[in-house]
N, C-alpha and C. Protein backbone atom coordinates (compact mmCIF):
# COMPACT_ATOMS: atom_id res chain seq x y z
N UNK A 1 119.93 101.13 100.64
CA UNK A 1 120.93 101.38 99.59
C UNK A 1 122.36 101.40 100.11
N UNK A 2 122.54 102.07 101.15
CA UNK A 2 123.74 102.39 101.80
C UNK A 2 124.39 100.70 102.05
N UNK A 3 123.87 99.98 102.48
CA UNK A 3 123.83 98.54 103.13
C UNK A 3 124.42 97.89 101.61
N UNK A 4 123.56 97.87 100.66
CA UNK A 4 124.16 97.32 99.52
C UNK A 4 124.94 97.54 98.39
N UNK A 5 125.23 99.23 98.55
CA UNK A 5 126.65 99.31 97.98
C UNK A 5 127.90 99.51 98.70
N UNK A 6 127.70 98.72 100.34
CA UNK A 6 128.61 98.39 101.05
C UNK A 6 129.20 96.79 100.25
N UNK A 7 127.67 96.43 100.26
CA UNK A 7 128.25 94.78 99.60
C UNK A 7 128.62 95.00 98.80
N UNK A 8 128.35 95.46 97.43
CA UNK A 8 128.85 95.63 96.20
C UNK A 8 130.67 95.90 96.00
N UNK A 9 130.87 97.09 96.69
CA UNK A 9 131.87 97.08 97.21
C UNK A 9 132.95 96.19 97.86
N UNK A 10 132.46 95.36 99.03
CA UNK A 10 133.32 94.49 99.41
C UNK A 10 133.18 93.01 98.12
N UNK A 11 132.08 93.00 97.50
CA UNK A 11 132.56 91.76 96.21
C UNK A 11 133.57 92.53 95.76
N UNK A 12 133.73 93.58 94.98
CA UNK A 12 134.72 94.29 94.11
C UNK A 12 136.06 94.18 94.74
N UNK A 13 136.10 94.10 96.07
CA UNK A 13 137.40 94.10 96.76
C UNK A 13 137.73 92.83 96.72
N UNK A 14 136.88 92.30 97.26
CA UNK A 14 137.18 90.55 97.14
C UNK A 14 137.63 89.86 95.58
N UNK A 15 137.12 90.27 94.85
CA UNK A 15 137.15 89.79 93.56
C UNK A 15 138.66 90.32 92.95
N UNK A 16 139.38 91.54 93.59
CA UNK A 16 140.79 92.22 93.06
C UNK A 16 141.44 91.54 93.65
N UNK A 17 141.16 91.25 95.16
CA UNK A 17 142.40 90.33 96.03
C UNK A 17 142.26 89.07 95.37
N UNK A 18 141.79 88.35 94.54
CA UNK A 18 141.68 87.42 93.85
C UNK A 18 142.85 87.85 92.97
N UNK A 19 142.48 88.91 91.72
CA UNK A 19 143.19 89.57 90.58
C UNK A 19 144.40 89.51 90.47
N UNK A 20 144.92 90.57 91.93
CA UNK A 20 145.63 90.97 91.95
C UNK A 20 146.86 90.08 92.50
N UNK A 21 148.22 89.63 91.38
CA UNK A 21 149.34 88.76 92.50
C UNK A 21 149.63 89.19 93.60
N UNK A 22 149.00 88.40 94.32
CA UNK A 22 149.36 88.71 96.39
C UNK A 22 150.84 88.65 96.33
N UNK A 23 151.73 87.83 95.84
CA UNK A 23 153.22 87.64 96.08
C UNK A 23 153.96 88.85 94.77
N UNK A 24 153.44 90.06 94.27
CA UNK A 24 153.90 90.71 93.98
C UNK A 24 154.43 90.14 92.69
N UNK A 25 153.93 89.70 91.83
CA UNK A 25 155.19 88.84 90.53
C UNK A 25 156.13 89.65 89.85
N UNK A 26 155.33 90.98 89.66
CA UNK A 26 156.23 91.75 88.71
C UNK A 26 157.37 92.37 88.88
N UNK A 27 157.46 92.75 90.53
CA UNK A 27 158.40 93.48 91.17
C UNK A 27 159.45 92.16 91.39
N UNK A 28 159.05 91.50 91.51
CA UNK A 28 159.94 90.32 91.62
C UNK A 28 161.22 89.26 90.55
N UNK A 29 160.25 89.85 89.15
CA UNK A 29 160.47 89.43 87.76
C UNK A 29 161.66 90.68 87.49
N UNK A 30 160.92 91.93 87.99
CA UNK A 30 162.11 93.43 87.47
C UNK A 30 163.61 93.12 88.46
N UNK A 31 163.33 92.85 89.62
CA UNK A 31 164.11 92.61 90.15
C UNK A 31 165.18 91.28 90.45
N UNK A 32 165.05 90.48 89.98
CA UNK A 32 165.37 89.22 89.28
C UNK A 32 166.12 89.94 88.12
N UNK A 33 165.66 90.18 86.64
CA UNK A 33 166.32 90.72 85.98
C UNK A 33 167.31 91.48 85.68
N UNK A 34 167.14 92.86 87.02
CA UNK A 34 167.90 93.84 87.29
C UNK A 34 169.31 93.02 87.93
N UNK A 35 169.47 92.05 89.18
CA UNK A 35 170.22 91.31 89.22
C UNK A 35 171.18 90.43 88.41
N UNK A 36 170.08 90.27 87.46
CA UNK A 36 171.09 89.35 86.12
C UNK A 36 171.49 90.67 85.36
N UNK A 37 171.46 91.95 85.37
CA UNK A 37 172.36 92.96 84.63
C UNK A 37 173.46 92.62 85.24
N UNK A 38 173.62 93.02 86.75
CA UNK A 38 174.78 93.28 86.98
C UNK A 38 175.50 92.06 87.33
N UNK A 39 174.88 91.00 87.30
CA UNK A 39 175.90 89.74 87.18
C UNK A 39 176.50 90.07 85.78
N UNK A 40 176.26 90.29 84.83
CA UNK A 40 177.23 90.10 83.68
C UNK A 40 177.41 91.39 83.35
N UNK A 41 177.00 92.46 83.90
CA UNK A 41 178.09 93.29 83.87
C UNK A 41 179.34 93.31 84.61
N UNK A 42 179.26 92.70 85.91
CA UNK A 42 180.81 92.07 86.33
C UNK A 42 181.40 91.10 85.91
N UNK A 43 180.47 90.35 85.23
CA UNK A 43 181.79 89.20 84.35
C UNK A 43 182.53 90.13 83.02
N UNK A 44 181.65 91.05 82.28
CA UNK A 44 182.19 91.98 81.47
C UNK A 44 183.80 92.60 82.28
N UNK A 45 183.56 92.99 83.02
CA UNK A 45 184.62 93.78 83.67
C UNK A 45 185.83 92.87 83.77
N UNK A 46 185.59 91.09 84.38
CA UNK A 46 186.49 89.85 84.68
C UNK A 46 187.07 89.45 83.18
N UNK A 47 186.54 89.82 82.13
CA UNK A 47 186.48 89.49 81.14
C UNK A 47 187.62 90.15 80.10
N UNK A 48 186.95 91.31 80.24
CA UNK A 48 188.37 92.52 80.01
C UNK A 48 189.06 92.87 80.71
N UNK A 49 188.98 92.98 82.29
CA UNK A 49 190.29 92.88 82.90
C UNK A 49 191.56 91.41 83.40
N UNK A 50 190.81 90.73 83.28
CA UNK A 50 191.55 89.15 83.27
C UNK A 50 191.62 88.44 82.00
N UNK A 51 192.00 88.90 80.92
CA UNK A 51 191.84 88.59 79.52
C UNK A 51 192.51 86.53 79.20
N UNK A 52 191.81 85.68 79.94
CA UNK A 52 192.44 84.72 80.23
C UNK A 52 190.79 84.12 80.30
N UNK A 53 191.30 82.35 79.63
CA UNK A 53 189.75 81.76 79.43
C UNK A 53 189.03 82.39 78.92
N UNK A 54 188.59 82.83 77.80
CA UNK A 54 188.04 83.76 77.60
C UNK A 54 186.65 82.97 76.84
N UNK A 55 186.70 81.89 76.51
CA UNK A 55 185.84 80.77 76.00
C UNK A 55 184.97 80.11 77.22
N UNK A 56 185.60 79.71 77.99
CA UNK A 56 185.10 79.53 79.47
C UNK A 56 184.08 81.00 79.59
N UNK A 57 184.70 81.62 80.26
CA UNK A 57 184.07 83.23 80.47
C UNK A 57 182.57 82.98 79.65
N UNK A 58 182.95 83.05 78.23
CA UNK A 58 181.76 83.73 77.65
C UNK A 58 180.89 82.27 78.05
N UNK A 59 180.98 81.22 78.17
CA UNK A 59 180.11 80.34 78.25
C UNK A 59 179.02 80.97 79.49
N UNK A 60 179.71 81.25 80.49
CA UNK A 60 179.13 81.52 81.55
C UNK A 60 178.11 83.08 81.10
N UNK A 61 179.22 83.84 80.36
CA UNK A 61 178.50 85.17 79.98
C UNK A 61 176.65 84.61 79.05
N UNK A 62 177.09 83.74 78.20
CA UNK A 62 175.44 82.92 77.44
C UNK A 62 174.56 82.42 78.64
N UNK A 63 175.34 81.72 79.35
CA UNK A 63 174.18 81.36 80.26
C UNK A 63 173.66 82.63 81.21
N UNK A 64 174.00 83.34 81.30
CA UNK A 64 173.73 84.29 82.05
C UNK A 64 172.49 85.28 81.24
N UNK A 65 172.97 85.12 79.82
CA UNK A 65 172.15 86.15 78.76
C UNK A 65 170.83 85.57 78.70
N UNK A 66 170.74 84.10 78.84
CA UNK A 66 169.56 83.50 78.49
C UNK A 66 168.93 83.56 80.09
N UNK A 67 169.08 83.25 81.17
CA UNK A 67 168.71 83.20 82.38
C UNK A 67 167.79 84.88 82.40
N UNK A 68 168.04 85.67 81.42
CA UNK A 68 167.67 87.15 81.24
C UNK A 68 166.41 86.89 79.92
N UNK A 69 166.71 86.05 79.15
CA UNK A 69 165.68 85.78 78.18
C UNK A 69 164.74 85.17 79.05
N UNK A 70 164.97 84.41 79.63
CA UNK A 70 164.17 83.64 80.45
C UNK A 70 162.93 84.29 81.58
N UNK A 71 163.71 85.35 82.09
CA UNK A 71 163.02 86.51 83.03
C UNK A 71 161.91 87.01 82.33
N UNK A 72 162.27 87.61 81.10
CA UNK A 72 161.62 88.13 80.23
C UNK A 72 160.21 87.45 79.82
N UNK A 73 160.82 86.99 79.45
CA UNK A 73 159.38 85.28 78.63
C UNK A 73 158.23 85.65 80.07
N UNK A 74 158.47 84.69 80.80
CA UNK A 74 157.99 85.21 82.26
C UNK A 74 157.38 86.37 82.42
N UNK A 75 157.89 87.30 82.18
CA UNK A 75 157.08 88.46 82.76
C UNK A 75 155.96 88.94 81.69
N UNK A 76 156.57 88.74 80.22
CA UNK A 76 155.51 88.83 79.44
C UNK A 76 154.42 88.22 79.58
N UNK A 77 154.60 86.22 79.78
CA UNK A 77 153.71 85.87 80.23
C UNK A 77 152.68 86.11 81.52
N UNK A 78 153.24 86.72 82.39
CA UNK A 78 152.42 86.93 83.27
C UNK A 78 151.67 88.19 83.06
N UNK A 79 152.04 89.15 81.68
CA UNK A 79 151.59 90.50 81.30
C UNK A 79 150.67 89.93 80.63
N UNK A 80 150.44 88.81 79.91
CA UNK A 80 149.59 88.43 79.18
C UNK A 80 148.00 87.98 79.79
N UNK A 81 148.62 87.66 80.92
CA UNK A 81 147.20 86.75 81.40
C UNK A 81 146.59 87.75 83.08
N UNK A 82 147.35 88.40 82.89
CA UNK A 82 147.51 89.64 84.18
C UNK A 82 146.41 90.70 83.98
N UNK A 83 144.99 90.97 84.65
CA UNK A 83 144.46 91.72 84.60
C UNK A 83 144.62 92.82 84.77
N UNK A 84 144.73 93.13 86.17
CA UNK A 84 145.53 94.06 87.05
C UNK A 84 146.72 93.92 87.43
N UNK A 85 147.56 95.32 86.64
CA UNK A 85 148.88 94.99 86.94
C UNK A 85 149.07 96.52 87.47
N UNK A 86 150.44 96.41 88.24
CA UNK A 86 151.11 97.44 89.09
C UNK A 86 151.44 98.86 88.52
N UNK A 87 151.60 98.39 87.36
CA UNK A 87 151.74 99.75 86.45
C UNK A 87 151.19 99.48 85.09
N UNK A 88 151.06 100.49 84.33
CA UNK A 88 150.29 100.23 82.93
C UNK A 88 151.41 99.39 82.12
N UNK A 89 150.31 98.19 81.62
CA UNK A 89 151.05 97.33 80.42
C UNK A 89 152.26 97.91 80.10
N UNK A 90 152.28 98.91 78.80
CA UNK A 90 152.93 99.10 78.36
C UNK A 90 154.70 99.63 78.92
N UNK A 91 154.73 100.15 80.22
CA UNK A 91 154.75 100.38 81.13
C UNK A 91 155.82 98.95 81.32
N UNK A 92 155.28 98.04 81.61
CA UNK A 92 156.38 97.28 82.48
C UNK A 92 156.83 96.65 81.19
N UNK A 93 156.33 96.10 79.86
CA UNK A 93 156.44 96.12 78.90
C UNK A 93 157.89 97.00 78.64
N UNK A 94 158.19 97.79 78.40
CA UNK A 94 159.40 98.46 78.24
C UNK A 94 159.92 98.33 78.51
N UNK A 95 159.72 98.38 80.21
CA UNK A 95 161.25 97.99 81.28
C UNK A 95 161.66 96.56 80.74
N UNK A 96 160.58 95.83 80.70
CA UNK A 96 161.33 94.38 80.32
C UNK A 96 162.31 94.32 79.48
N UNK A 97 161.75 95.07 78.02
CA UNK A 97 162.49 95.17 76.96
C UNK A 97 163.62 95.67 77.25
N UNK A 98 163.98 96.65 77.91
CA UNK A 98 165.09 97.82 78.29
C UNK A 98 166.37 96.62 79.13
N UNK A 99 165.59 96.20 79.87
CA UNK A 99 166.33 95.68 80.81
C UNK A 99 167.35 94.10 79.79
N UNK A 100 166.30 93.30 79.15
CA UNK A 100 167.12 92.42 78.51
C UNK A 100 167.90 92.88 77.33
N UNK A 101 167.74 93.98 76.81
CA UNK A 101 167.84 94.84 75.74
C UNK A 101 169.66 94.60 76.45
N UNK A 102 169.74 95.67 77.58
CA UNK A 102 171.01 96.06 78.03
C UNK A 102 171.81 94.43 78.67
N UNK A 103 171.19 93.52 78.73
CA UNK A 103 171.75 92.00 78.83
C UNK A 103 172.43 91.77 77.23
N UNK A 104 171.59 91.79 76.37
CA UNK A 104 171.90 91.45 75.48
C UNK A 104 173.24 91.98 74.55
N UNK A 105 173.21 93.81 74.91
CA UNK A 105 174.26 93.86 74.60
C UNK A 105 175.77 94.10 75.52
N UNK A 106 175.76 93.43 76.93
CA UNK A 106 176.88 93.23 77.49
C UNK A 106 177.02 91.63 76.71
N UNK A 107 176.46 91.01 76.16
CA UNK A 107 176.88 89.95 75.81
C UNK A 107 177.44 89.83 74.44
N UNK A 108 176.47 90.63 73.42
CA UNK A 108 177.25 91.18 72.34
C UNK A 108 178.50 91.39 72.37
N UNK A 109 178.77 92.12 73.56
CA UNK A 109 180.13 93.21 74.01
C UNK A 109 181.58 91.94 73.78
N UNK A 110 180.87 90.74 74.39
CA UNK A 110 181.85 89.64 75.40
C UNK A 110 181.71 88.70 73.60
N UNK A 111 180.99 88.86 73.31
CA UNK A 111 181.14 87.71 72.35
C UNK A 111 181.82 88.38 71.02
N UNK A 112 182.00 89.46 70.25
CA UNK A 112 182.66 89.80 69.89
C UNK A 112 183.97 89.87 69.69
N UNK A 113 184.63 89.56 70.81
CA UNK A 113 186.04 89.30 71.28
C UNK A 113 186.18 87.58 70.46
N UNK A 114 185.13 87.14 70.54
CA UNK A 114 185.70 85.93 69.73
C UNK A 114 185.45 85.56 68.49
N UNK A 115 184.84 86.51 68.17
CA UNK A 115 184.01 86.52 66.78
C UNK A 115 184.73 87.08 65.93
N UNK A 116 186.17 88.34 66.43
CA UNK A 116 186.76 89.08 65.67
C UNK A 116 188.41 88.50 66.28
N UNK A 117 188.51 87.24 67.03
CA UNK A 117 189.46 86.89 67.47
C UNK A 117 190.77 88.09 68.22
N UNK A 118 189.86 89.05 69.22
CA UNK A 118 190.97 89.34 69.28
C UNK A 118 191.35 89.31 70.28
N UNK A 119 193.23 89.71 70.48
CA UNK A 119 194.26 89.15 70.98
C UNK A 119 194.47 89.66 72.63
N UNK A 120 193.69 90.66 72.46
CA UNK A 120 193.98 91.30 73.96
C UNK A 120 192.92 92.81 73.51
N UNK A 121 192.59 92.92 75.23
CA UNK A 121 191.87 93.99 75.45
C UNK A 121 192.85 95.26 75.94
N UNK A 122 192.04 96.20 75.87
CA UNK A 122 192.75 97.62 76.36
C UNK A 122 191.89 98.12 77.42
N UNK A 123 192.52 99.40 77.96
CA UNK A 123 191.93 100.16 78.88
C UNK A 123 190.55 100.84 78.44
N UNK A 124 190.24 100.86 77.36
CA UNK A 124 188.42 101.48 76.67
C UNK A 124 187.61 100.95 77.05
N UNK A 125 187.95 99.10 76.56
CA UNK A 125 187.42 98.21 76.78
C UNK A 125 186.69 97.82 78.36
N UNK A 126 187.87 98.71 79.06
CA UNK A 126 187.74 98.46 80.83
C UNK A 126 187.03 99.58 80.84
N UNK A 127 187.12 100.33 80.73
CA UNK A 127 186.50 101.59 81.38
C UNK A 127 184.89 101.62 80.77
N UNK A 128 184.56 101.14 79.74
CA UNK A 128 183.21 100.76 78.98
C UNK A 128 182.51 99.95 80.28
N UNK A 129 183.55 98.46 80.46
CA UNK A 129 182.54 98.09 81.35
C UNK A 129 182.73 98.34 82.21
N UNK A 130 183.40 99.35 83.31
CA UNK A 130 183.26 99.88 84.63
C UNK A 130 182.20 101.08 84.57
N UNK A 131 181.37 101.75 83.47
CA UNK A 131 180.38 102.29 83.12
C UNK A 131 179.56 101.82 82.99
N UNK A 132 179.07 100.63 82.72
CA UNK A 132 178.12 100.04 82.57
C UNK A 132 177.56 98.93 83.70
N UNK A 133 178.61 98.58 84.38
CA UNK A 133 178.84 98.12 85.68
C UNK A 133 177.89 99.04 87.01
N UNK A 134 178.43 100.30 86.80
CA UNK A 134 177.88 101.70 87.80
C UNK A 134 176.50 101.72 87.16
N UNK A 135 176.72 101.53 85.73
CA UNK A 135 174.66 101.82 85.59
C UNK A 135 173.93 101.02 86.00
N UNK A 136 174.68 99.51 85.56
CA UNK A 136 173.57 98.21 86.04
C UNK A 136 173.18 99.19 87.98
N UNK A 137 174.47 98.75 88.67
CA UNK A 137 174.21 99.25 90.71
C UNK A 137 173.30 100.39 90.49
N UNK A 138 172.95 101.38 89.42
CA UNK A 138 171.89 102.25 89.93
C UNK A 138 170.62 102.13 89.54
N UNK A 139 170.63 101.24 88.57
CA UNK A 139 169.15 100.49 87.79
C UNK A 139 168.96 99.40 88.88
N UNK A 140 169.58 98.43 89.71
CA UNK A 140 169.24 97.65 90.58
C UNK A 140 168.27 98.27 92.07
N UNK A 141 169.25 99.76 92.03
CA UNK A 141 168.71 100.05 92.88
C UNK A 141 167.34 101.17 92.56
N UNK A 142 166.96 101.83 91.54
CA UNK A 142 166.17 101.82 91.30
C UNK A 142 164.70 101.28 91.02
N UNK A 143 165.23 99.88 90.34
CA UNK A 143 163.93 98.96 90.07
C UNK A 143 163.62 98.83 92.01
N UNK A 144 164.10 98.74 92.90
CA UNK A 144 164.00 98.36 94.18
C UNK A 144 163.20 99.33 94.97
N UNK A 145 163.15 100.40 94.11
CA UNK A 145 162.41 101.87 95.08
C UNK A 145 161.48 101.73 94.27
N UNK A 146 160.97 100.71 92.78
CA UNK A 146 159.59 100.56 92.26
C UNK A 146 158.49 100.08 93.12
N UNK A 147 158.84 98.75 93.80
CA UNK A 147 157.77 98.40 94.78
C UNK A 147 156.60 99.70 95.20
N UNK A 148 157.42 99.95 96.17
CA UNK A 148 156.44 101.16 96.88
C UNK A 148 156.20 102.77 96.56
N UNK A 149 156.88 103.02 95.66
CA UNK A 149 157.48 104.39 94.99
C UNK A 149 157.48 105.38 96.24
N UNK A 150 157.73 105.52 97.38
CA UNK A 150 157.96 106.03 98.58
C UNK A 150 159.14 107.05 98.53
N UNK A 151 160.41 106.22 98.18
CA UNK A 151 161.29 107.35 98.16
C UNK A 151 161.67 107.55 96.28
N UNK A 152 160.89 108.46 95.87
CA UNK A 152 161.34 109.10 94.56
C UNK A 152 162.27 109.34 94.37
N UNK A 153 162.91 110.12 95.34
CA UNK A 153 164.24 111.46 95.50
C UNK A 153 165.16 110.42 94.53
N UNK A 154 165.19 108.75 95.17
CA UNK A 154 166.49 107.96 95.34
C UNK A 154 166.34 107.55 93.79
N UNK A 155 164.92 107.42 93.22
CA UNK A 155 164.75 106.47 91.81
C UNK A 155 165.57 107.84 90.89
N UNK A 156 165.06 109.31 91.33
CA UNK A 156 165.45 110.24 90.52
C UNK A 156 166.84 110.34 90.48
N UNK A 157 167.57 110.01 91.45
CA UNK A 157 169.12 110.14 91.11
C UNK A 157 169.30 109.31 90.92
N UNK A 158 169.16 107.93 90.56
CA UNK A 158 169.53 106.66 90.04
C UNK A 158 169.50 107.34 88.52
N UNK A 159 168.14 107.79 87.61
CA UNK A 159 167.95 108.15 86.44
C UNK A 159 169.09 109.55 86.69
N UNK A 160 169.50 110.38 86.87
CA UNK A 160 170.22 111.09 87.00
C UNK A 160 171.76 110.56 86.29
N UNK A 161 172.30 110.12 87.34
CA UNK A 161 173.60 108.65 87.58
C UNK A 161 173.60 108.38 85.84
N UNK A 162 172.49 107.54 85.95
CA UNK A 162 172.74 106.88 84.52
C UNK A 162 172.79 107.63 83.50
N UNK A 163 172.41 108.61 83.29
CA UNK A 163 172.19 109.85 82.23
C UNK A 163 173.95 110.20 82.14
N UNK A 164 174.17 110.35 83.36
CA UNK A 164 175.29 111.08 83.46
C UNK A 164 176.64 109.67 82.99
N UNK A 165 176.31 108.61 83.40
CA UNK A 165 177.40 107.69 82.90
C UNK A 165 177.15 107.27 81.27
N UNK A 166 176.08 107.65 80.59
CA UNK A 166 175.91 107.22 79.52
C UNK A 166 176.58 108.55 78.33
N UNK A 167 176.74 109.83 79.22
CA UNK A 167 177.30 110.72 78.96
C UNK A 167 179.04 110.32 78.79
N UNK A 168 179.47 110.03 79.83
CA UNK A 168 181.04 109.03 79.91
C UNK A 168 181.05 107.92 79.07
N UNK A 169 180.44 107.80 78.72
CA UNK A 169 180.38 106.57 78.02
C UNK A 169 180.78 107.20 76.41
N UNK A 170 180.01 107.88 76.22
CA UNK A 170 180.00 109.02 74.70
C UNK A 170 181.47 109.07 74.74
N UNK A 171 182.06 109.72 76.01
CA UNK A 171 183.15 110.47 76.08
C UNK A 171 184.53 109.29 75.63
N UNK A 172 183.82 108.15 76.12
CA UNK A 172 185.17 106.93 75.98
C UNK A 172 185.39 106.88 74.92
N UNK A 173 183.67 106.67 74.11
CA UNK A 173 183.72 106.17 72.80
C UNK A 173 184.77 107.07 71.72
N UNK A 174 184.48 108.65 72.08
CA UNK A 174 184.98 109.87 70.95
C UNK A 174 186.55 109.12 71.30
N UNK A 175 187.15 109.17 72.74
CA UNK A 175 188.36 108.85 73.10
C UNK A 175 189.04 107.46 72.52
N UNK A 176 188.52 106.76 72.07
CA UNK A 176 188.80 104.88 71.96
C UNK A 176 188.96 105.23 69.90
N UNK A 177 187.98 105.83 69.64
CA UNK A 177 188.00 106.14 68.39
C UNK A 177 189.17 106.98 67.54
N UNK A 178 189.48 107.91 68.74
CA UNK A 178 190.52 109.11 67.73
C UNK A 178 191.23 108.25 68.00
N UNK A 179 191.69 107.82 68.84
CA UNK A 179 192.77 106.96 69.27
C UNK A 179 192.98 105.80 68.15
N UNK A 180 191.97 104.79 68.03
CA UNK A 180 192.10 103.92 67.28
C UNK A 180 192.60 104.64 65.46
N UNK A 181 192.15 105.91 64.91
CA UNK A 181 192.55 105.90 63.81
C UNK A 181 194.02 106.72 63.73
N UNK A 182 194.62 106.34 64.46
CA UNK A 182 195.87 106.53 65.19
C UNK A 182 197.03 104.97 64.27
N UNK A 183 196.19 103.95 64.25
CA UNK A 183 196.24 102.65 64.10
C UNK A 183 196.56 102.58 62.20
N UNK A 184 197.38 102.03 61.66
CA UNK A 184 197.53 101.55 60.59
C UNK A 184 197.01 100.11 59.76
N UNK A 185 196.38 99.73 61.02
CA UNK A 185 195.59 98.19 60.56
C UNK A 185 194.55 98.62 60.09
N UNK A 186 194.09 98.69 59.00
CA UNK A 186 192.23 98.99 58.77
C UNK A 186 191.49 97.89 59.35
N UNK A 187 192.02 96.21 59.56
CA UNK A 187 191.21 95.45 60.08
C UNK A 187 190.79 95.67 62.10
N UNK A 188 191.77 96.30 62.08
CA UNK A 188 191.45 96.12 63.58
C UNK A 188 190.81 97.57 63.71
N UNK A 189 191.04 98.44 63.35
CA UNK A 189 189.93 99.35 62.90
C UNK A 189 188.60 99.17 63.08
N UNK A 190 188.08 98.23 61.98
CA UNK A 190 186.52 98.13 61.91
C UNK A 190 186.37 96.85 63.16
N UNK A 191 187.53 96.18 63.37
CA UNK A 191 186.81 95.24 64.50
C UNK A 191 186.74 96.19 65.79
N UNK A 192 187.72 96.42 66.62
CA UNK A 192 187.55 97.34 67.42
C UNK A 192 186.49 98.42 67.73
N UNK A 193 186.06 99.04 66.50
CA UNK A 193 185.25 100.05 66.10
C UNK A 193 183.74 99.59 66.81
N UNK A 194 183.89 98.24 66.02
CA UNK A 194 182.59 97.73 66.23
C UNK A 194 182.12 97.27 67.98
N UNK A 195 183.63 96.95 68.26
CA UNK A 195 183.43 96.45 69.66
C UNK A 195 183.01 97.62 70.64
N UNK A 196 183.88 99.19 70.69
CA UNK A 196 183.64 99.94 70.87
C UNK A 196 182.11 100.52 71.02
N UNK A 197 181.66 100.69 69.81
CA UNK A 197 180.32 101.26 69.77
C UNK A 197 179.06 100.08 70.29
N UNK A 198 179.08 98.84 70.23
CA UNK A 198 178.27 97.89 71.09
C UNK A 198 178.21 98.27 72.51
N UNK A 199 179.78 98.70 73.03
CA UNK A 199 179.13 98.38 74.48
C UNK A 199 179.30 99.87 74.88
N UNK A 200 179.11 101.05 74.38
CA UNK A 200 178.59 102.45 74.19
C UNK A 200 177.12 102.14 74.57
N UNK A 201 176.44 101.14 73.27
CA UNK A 201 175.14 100.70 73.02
C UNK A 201 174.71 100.37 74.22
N UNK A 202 175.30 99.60 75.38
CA UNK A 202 174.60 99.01 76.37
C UNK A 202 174.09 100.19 77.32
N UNK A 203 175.00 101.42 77.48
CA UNK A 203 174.87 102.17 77.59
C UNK A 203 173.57 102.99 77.73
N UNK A 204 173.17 103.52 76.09
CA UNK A 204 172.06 103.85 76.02
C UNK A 204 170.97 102.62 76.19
N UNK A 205 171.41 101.75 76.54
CA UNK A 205 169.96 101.02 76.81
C UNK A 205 169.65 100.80 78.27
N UNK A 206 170.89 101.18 79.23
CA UNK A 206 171.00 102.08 80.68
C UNK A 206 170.38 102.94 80.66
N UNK A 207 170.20 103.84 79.82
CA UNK A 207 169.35 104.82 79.72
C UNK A 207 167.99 104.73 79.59
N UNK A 208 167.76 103.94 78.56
CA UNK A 208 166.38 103.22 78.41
C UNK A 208 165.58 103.43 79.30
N UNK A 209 166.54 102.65 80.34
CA UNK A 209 165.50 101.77 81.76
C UNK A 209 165.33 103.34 82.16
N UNK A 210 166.44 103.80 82.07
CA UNK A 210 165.98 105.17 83.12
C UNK A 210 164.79 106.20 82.54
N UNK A 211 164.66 106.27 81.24
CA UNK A 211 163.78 106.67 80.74
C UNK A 211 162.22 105.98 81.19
N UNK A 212 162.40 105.15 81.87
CA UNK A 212 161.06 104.05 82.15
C UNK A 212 160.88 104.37 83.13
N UNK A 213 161.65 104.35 83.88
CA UNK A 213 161.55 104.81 85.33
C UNK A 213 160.52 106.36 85.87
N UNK A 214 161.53 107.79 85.19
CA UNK A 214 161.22 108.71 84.45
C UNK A 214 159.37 108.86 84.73
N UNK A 215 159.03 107.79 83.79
CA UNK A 215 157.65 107.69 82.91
C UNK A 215 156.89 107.50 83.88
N UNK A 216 157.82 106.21 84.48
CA UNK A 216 156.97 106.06 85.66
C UNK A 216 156.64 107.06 86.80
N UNK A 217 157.57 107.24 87.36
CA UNK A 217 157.53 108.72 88.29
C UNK A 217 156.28 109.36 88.29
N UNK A 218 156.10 109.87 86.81
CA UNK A 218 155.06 110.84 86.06
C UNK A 218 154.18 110.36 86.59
N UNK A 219 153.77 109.37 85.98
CA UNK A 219 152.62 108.62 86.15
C UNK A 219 151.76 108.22 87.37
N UNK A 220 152.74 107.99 87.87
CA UNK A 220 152.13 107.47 89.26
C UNK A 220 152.34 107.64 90.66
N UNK A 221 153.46 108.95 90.65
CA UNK A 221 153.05 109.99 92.19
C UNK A 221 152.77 110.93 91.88
């Protein structure tokens, strides 16, 4: 008996190293993604602080948004046909969502500006994406301590970080707002307004990820 649920055993092992992606896909897909945050969260920043080309810019900002759709597709697909995966479905499932979620609306953020034609950015506008900029660098470096979950300490102050910039972020928004009804234009009002609270939005979807992260933690040390 002993002899043959040795074998049994080594099929079962043999049969997972089959299962299981040897080249890691998923960590590879999060991290891929996490990279395309903070690429366009620094064109956000080039964008509102160099208020010049701004048609150019966003071209690059779309291709960048879709190169993030693209990640996505991908990882679903490989969630689809993926027996054994690194963490539960649902699980990386989220992050995906979270992660293009917060692509989507730094691009919102950038395309707006041409959608409501307007003429020049302000300091809100900068300081929005120098917040969202700091969340993408601690979600990059978070998804990076997913691999091996070894050092927690570092994923927990990454989710920390972001909590706390999505908090600044609140703070811009209350600030960008009193300010704006300061303003006698009602049109630039609701455009502004709107621009304002989008990239607040990216914000909480910084948060998101960190909430995933979080889950993860729980889960699996």
């Amino acid at each position: 008996m002993p002899n043959e649920c040795m074998y049994n055993q080594g099929k079962l092992m043999g049969l997972k190293s089959l299962i299981v992606p040897q080249d890691k896909i998923f960590f590879e897909l999060f991290e891929e993604q996490a990279a395309t945050v903070c690429t366009a969260a620094e064109l956000l920043i080039d964008i509102f602080s160099d208020f010049t080309n701004i048609e150019e810019k966003y071209r690059k900002m779309k291709e960048i948004e879709h190169q993030g759709d693209a990640i996505a597709h991908r990882a679903y697909d490989e969630l689809n046909r993926t027996f054994i995966t690194p963490f539960e479905p649902e699980e990386i499932s989220r992050l995906v969502t979270a992660l293009d979620d917060v692509i989507d609306y730094i691009d919102d953020g950038a395309r707006m500006l041409l959608i409501y034609e307007v003429k020049k950015t302000d300091q809100f506008m900068i300081e929005f994406a120098k917040c969202i900029r700091q969340a993408a660098d601690e979600i990059k470096t978070g998804i990076s301590g997913l691999r091996t979950l070894k050092d927690t300490e570092t994923i927990k102050g990454c989710c920390i970080e972001i909590n706390r910039l999505e908090n600044v972020a609140d703070e811009i928004l209350s600030n960008a707002i009193r300010n704006l009804f300061k303003s006698n234009d009602p049109v630039d009002i609701i455009k502004l307004k709107d621009i304002y609270e989008h990239l607040e939005i990216a914000t909480d979807k910084c948060e998101d990820v960190s909430d995933v992260f979080s889950a993860i933690l729980i889960r699996h040390t």
